[in-house]
Protein backbone atom coordinates (compact mmCIF):
# COMPACT_ATOMS: atom_id res chain seq x y z
CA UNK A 1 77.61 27.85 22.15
CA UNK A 2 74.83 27.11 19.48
CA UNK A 3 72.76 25.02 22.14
CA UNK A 4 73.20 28.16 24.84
CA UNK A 5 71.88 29.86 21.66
CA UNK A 6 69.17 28.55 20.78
CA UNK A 7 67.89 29.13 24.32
CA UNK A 8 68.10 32.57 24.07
CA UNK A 9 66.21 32.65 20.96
CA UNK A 10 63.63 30.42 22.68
CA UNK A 11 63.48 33.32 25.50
CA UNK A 12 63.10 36.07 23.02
CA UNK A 13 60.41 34.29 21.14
CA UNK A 14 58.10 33.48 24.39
CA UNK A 15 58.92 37.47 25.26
CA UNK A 16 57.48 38.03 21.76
CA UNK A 17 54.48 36.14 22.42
CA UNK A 18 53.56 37.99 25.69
CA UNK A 19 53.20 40.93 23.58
CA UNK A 20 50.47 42.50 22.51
CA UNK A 21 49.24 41.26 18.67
CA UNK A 22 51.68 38.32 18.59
CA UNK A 23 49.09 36.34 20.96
CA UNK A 24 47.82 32.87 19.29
CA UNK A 25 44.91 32.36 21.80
CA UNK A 26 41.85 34.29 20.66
CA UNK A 27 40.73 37.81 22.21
CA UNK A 28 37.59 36.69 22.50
CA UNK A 29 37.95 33.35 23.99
CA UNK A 30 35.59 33.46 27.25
CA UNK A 31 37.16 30.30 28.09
CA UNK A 32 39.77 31.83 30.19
CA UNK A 33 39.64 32.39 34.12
CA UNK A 34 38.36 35.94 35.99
CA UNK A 35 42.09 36.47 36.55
CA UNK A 36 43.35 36.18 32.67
CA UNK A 37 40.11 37.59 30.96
CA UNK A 38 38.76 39.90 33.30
CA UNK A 39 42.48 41.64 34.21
CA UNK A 40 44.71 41.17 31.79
CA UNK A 41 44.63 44.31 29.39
CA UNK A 42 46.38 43.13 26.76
CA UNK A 43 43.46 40.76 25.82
CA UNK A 44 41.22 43.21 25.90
CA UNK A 45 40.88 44.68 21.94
CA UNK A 46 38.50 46.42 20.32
CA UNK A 47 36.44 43.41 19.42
CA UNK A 48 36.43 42.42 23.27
CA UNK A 49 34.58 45.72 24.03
CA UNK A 50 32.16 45.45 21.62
CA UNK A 51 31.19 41.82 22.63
CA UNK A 52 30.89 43.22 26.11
CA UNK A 53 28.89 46.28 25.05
CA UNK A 54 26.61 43.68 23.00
CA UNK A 55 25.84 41.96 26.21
CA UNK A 56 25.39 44.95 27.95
CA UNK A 57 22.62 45.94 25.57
CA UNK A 58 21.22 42.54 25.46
CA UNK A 59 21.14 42.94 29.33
CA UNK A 60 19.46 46.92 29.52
CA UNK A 61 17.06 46.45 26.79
CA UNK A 62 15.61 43.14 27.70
CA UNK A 63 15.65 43.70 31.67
CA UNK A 64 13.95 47.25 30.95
CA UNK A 65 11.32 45.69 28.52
CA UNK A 66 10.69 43.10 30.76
CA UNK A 67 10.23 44.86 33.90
CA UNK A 68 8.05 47.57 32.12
CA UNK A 69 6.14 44.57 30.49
CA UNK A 70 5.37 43.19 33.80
CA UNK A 71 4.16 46.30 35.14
CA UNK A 72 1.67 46.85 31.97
CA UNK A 73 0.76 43.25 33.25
CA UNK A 74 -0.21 43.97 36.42
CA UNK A 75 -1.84 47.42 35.59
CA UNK A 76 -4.02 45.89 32.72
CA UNK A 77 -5.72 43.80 35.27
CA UNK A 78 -3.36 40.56 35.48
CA UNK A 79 -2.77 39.84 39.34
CA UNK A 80 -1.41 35.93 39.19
CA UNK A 81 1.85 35.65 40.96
CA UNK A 82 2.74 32.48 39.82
CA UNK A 83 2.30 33.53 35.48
CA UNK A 84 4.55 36.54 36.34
CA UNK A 85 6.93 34.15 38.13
CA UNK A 86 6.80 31.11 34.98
CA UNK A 87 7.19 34.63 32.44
CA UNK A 88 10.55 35.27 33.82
CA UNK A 89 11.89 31.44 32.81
CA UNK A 90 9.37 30.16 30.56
CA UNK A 91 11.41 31.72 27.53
CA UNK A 92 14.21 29.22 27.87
CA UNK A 93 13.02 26.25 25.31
CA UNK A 94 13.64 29.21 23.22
CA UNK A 95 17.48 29.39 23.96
CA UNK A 96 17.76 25.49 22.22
CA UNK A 97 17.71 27.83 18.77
CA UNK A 98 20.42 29.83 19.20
CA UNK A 99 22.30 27.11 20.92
CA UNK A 100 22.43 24.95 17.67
CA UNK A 101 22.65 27.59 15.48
CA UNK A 102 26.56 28.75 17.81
CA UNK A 103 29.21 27.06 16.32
CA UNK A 104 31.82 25.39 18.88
CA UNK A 105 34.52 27.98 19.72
CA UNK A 106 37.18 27.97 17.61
CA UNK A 107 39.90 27.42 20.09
CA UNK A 108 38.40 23.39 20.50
CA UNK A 109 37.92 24.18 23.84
CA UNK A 110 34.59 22.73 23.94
CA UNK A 111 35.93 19.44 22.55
CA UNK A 112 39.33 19.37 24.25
CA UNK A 113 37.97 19.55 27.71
CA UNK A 114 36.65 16.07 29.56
CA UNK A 115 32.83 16.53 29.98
CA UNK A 116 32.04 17.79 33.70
CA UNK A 117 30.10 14.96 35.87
CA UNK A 118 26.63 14.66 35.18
CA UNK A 119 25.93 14.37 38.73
CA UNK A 120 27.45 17.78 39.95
CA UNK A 121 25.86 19.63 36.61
CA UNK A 122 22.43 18.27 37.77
CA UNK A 123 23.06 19.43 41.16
CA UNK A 124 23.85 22.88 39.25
CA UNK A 125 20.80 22.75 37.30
CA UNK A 126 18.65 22.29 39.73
CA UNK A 127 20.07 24.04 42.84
CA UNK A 128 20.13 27.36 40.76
CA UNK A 129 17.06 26.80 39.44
CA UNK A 130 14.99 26.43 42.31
CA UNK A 131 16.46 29.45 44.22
CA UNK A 132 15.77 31.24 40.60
CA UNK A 133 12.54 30.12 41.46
CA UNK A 134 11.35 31.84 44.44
CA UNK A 135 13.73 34.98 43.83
CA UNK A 136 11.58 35.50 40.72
CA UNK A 137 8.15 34.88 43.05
CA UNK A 138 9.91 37.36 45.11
CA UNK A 139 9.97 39.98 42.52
CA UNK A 140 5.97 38.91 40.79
CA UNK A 141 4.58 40.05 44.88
CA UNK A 142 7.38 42.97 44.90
CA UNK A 143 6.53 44.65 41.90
CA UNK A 144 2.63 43.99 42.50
CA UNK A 145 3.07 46.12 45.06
CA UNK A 146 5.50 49.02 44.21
CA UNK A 147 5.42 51.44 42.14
CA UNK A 148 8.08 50.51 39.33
CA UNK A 149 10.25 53.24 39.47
CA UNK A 150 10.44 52.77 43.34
CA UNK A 151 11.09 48.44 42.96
CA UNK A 152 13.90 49.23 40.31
CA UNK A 153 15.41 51.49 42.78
CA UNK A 154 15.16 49.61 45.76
CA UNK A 155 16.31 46.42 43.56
CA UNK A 156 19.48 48.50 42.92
CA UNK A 157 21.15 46.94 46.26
CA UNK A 158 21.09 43.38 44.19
CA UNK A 159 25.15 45.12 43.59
CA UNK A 160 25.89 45.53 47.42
CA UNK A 161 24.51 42.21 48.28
CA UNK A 162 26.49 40.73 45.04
CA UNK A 163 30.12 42.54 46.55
CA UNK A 164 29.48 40.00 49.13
CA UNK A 165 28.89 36.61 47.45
CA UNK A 166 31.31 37.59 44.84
CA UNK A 167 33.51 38.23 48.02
CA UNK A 168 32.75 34.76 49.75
CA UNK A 169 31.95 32.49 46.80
CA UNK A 170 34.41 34.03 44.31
CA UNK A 171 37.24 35.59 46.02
CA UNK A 172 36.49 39.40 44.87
CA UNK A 173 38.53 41.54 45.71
CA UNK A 174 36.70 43.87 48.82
CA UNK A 175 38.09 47.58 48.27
CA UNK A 176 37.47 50.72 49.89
CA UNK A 177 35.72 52.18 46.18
CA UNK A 178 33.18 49.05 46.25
CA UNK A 179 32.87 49.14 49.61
CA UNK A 180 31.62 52.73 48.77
CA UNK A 181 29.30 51.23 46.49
CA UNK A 182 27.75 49.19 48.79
CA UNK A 183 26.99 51.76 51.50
CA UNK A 184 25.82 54.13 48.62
CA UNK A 185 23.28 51.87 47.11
CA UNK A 186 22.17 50.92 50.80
CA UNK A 187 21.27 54.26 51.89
CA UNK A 188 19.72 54.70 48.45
CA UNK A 189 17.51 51.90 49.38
CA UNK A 190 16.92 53.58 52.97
CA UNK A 191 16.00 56.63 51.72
CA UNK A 192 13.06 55.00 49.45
CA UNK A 193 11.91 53.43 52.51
CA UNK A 194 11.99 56.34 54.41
CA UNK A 195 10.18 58.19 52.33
CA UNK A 196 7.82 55.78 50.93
CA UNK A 197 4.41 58.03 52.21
CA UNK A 198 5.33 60.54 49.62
CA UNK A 199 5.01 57.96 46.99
CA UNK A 200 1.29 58.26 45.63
CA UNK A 201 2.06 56.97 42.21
CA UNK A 202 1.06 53.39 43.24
CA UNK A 203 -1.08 52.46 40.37
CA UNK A 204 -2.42 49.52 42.21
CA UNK A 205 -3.73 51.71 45.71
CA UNK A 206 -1.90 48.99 47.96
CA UNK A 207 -1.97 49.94 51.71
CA UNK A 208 0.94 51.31 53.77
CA UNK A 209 1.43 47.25 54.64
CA UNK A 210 1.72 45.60 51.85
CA UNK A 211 4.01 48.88 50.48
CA UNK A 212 6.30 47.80 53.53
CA UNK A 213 6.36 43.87 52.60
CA UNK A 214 6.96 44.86 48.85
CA UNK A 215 10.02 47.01 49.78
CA UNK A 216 11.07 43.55 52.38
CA UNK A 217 10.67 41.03 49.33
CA UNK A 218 12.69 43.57 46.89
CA UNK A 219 15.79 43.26 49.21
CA UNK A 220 15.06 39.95 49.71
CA UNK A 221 14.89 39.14 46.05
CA UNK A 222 17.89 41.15 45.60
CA UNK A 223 20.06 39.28 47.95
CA UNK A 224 18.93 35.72 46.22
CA UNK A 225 19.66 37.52 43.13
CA UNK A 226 23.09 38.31 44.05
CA UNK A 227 23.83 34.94 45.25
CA UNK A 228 22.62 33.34 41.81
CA UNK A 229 25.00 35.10 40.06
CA UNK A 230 27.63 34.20 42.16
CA UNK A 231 26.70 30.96 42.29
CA UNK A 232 26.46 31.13 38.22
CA UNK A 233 30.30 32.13 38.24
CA UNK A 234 31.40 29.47 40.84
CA UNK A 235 29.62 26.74 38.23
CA UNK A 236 31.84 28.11 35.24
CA UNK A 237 35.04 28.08 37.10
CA UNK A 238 34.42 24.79 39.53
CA UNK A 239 31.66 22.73 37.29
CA UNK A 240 31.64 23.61 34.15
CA UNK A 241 35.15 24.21 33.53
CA UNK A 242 34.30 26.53 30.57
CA UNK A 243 32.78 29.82 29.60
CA UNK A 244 32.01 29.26 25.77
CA UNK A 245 29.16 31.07 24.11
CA UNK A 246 27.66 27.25 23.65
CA UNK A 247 28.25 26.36 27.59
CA UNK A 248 26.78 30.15 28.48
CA UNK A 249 23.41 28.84 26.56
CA UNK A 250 23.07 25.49 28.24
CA UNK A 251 23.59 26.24 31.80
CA UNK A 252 21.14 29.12 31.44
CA UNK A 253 18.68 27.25 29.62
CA UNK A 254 18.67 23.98 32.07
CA UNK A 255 18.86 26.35 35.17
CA UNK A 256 15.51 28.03 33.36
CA UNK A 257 13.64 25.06 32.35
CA UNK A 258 14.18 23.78 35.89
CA UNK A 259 12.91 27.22 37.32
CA UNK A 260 9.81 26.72 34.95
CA UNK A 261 8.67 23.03 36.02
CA UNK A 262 8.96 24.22 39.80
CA UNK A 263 6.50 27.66 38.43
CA UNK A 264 4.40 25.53 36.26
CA UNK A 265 4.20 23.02 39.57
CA UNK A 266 3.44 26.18 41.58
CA UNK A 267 0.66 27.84 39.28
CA UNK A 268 -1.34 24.44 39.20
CA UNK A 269 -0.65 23.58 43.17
CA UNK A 270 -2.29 27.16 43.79
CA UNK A 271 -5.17 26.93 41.99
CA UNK A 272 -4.22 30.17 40.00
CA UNK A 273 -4.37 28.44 36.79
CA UNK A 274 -8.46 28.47 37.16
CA UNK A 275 -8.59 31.64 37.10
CA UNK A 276 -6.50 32.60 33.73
CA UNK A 277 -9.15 32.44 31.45
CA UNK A 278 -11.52 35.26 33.26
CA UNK A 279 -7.99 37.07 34.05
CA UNK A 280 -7.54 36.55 30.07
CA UNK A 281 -11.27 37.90 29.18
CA UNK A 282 -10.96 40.64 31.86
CA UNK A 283 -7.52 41.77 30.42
CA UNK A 284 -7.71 45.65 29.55
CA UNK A 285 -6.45 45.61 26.18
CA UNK A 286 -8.21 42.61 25.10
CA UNK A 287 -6.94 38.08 24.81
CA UNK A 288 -4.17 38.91 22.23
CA UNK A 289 -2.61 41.68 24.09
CA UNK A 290 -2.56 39.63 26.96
CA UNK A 291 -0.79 36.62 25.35
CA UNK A 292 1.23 39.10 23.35
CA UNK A 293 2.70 40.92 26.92
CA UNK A 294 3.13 37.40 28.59
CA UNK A 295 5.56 36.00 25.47
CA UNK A 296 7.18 39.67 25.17
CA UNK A 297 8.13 39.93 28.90
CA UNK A 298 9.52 35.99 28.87
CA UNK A 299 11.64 36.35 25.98
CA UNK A 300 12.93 40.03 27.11
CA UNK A 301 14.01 37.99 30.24
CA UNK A 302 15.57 35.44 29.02
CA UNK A 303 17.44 38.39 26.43
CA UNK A 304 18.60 40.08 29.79
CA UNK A 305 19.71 36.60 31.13
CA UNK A 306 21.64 35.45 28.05
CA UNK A 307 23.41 39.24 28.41
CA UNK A 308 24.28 39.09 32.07
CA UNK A 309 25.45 35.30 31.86
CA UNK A 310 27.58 36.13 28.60
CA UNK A 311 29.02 39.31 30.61
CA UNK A 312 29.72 36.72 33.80
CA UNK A 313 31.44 34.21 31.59
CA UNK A 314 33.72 36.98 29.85
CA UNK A 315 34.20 39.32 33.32
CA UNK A 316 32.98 38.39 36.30
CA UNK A 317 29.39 38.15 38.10
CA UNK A 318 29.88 41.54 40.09
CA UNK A 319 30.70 43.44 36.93
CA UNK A 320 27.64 41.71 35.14
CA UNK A 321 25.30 43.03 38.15
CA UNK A 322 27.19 46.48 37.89
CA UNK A 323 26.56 46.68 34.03
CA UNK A 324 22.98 46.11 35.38
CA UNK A 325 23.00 48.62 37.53
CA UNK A 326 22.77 51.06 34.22
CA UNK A 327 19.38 50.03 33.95
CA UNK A 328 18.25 52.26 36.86
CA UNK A 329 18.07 55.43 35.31
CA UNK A 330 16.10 54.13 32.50
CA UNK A 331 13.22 52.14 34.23
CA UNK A 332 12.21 55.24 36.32
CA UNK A 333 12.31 57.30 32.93
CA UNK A 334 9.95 55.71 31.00
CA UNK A 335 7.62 53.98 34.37
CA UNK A 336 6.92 57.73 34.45
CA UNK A 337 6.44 58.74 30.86
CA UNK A 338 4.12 55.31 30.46
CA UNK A 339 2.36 55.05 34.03
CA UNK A 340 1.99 58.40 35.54
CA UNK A 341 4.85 57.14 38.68
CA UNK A 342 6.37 60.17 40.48
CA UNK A 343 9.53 61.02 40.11
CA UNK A 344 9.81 62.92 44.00
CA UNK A 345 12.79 64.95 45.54
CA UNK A 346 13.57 61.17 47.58
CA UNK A 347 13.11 59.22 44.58
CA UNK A 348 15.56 61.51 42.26
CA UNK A 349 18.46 61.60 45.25
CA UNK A 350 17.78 58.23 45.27
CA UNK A 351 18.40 57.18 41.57
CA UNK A 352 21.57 59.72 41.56
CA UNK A 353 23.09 57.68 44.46
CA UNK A 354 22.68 54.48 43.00
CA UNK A 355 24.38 55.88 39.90
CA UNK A 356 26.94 57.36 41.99
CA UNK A 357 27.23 53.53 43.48
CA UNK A 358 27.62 52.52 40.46
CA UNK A 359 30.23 55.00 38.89
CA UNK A 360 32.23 53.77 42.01
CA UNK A 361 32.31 50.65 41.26
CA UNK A 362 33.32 51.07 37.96
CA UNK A 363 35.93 53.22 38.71
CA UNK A 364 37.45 50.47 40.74
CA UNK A 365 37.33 48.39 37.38
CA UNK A 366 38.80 51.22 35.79
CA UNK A 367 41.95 50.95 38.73
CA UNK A 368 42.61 47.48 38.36
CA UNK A 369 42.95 47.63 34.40
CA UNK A 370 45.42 49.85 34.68
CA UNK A 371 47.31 48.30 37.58
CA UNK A 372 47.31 44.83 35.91
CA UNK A 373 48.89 46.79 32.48
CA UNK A 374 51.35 48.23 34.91
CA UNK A 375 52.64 45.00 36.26
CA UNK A 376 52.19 43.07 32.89
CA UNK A 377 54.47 46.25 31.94
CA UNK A 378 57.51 45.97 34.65
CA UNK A 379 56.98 41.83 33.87
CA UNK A 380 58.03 42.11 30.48
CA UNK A 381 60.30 44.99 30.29
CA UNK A 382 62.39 42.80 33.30
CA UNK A 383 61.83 39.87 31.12
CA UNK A 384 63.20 41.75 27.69
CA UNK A 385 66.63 42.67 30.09
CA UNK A 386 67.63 39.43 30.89
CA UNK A 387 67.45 38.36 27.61
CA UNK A 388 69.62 41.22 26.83
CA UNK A 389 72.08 40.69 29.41
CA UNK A 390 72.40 37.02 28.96
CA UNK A 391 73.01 37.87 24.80
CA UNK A 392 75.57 39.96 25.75
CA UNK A 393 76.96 37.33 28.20
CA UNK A 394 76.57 34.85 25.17
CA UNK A 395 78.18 37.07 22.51
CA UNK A 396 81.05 37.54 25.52
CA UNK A 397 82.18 34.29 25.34
């Protein structure tokens, strides 16, 4: 009797722990899978939110900033590929501050877990870094020659292309919403390409050509962007083994500084490194402004980076490229108020699909929460009544 007891009050106290404020792991440990952090409501408090929302911001302002940045880079009279390519890594030795300043997380998960094998984080490191690489020399030639209202639109199908990784690298769910989402943002893309003569707000004059291979190395950027991201999720959940605030800082700052030797090794291989200092002298808005836009637009990078990483760690790398997907209606916005782009009849239908992509997809978040709360729901109240019944039973006999 008091052993049959005592199991029942063991029952009743692990019931008691599934609820919601009786939890002893912390709310805000990104340690835990996609499945338990990413889907399980009751985790999700108030603080959770506004750590997301943080990252969110990190990830809007700095990828806006940046992007606008490069553009005042290229309109100024700056035209090497290879600088705009190192700017979009060449912030990382910066991340080694805020990496010793964060404290190890306060579960111990950073010291209770084995160290993953050198070997497979160097294959990581430099595997991600390289394809960083040429996605980022990708986006230098794209947004040299678009407009940048028109490249952060067309870089809006970065989210279809990620459905699919996440689908085949990290077993995303594929439903009919973000399927949605993916032909939305597509035909977004299409129509930009469609109507791409009635686009006269190229600040640089390129010809129809070169407007054409632009729009081609935006999708194809997009698609290695989409892959890196999935690829940054698989290393978390396969390699790493963690998704601490101190592991989010050193993947992304190895992955950079390997992205920056392979830029740096590109810039001097091409010879464009002779012709920085008349590029520097030549600069519209004199040598400091030109210094000042090239360390603005790499640390606004790595800002976005450390945002969509943190989001990946605590969610999942398709609702990190979603969040991103906020960003379009602000780059158009102010590429307009600062350099005199368009904003046509195409290019408006345009941006309100991609929105409309994205509202889908975040609907389909929206679904899931409240399925998972459902289940979690049925699973306890079943729980609770089996404890009841077998009490009863108990007090029975």
């Amino acid at each position: 009797m008091t052993t049959h007891a005592q199991e029942i009050q063991l029952q009743i106290r692990g019931i008691q722990d599934l609820k919601p404020g009786n939890d002893d792991h912390d709310n805000d440990n990104i340690g835990d899978s996609r499945e338990d952090g990413a889907k399980s409501p009751g985790r999700r408090d108030a603080r959770w939110w506004m750590l997301v929302a943080a990252d969110m911001l990190m990830l809007l302002s700095g990828g806006t900033v940046a992007t606008l940045l490069s553009r005042l880079y290229y309109n100024s009279g700056g035209n090497s590929k290879w600088m705009t390519t190192l700017t979009q890594s060449g912030g990382s030795p910066l991340l080694a501050i805020p990496l010793l300043l964060t404290p190890p997380s306060p579960t111990g998960e950073d010291e209770r877990r084995p160290a993953p094998a050198a070997r497979k984080l160097a294959a990581v490191y430099v595997g991600i870094g390289t394809i960083v690489v040429f996605d980022n020399l990708m986006y230098a030639y794209a947004l040299l020659y678009l407009p940048v209202s028109t490249f952060s639109l067309v870089a809006a199908t970065q989210l279809a292309f990620n459905a699919v990784t996440s689908r085949l690298l990290n077993k995303q769910r594929f439903t009919a919403l973000i399927f949605n989402s993916v032909v939305v943002l597509t035909f977004a893309a299409a129509l930009l390409g469609v109507g791409s003569s009635s686009d006269g707000t190229s600040s640089t004059d390129v010809p129809r050509s070169k407007y054409a291979a632009g729009f081609v190395l935006t999708l194809a950027a997009s698609a290695a962007f989409a892959l890196v991201l999935s690829l940054y999720e698989l290393a978390f959940e396969k390699v790493v083994g963690a998704r601490t605030p101190r592991w989010t800082l050193r993947v992304q700052m190895y992955t950079n500084l390997m992205a920056s030797a392979v830029s740096v090794a590109g810039l001097l291989a091409s010879g464009e490194w002779r012709t920085i200092p008349a590029e520097m002298a030549a600069f519209r808005h004199g040598r400091a402004r030109y210094v000042v836009t090239l360390v603005g637009t790499a640390v606004s990078w790595q800002a976005a980076v450390l945002g969509q990483l943190r989001i990946i760690a605590r969610v999942s790398s398709l609702f990190a490229n979603a969040a991103g997907a906020v960003q379009l209606p602000l780059v158009p916005i102010f590429a307009v108020v600062l350099f005199g782009d368009k904003m046509t009849g195409i290019k408006a239908l345009a941006m309100l699909m991609a929105v409309w992509g994205f509202l889908s997809y975040a609907y389909q978040h929206y679904l899931d929460g409240r399925r998972a709360a459902a289940a979690a729901g049925k699973k306890a109240a079943a729980d609770e009544c089996r404890v009841c019944a077998e009490r009863k039973a108990s007090d029975a006999v």
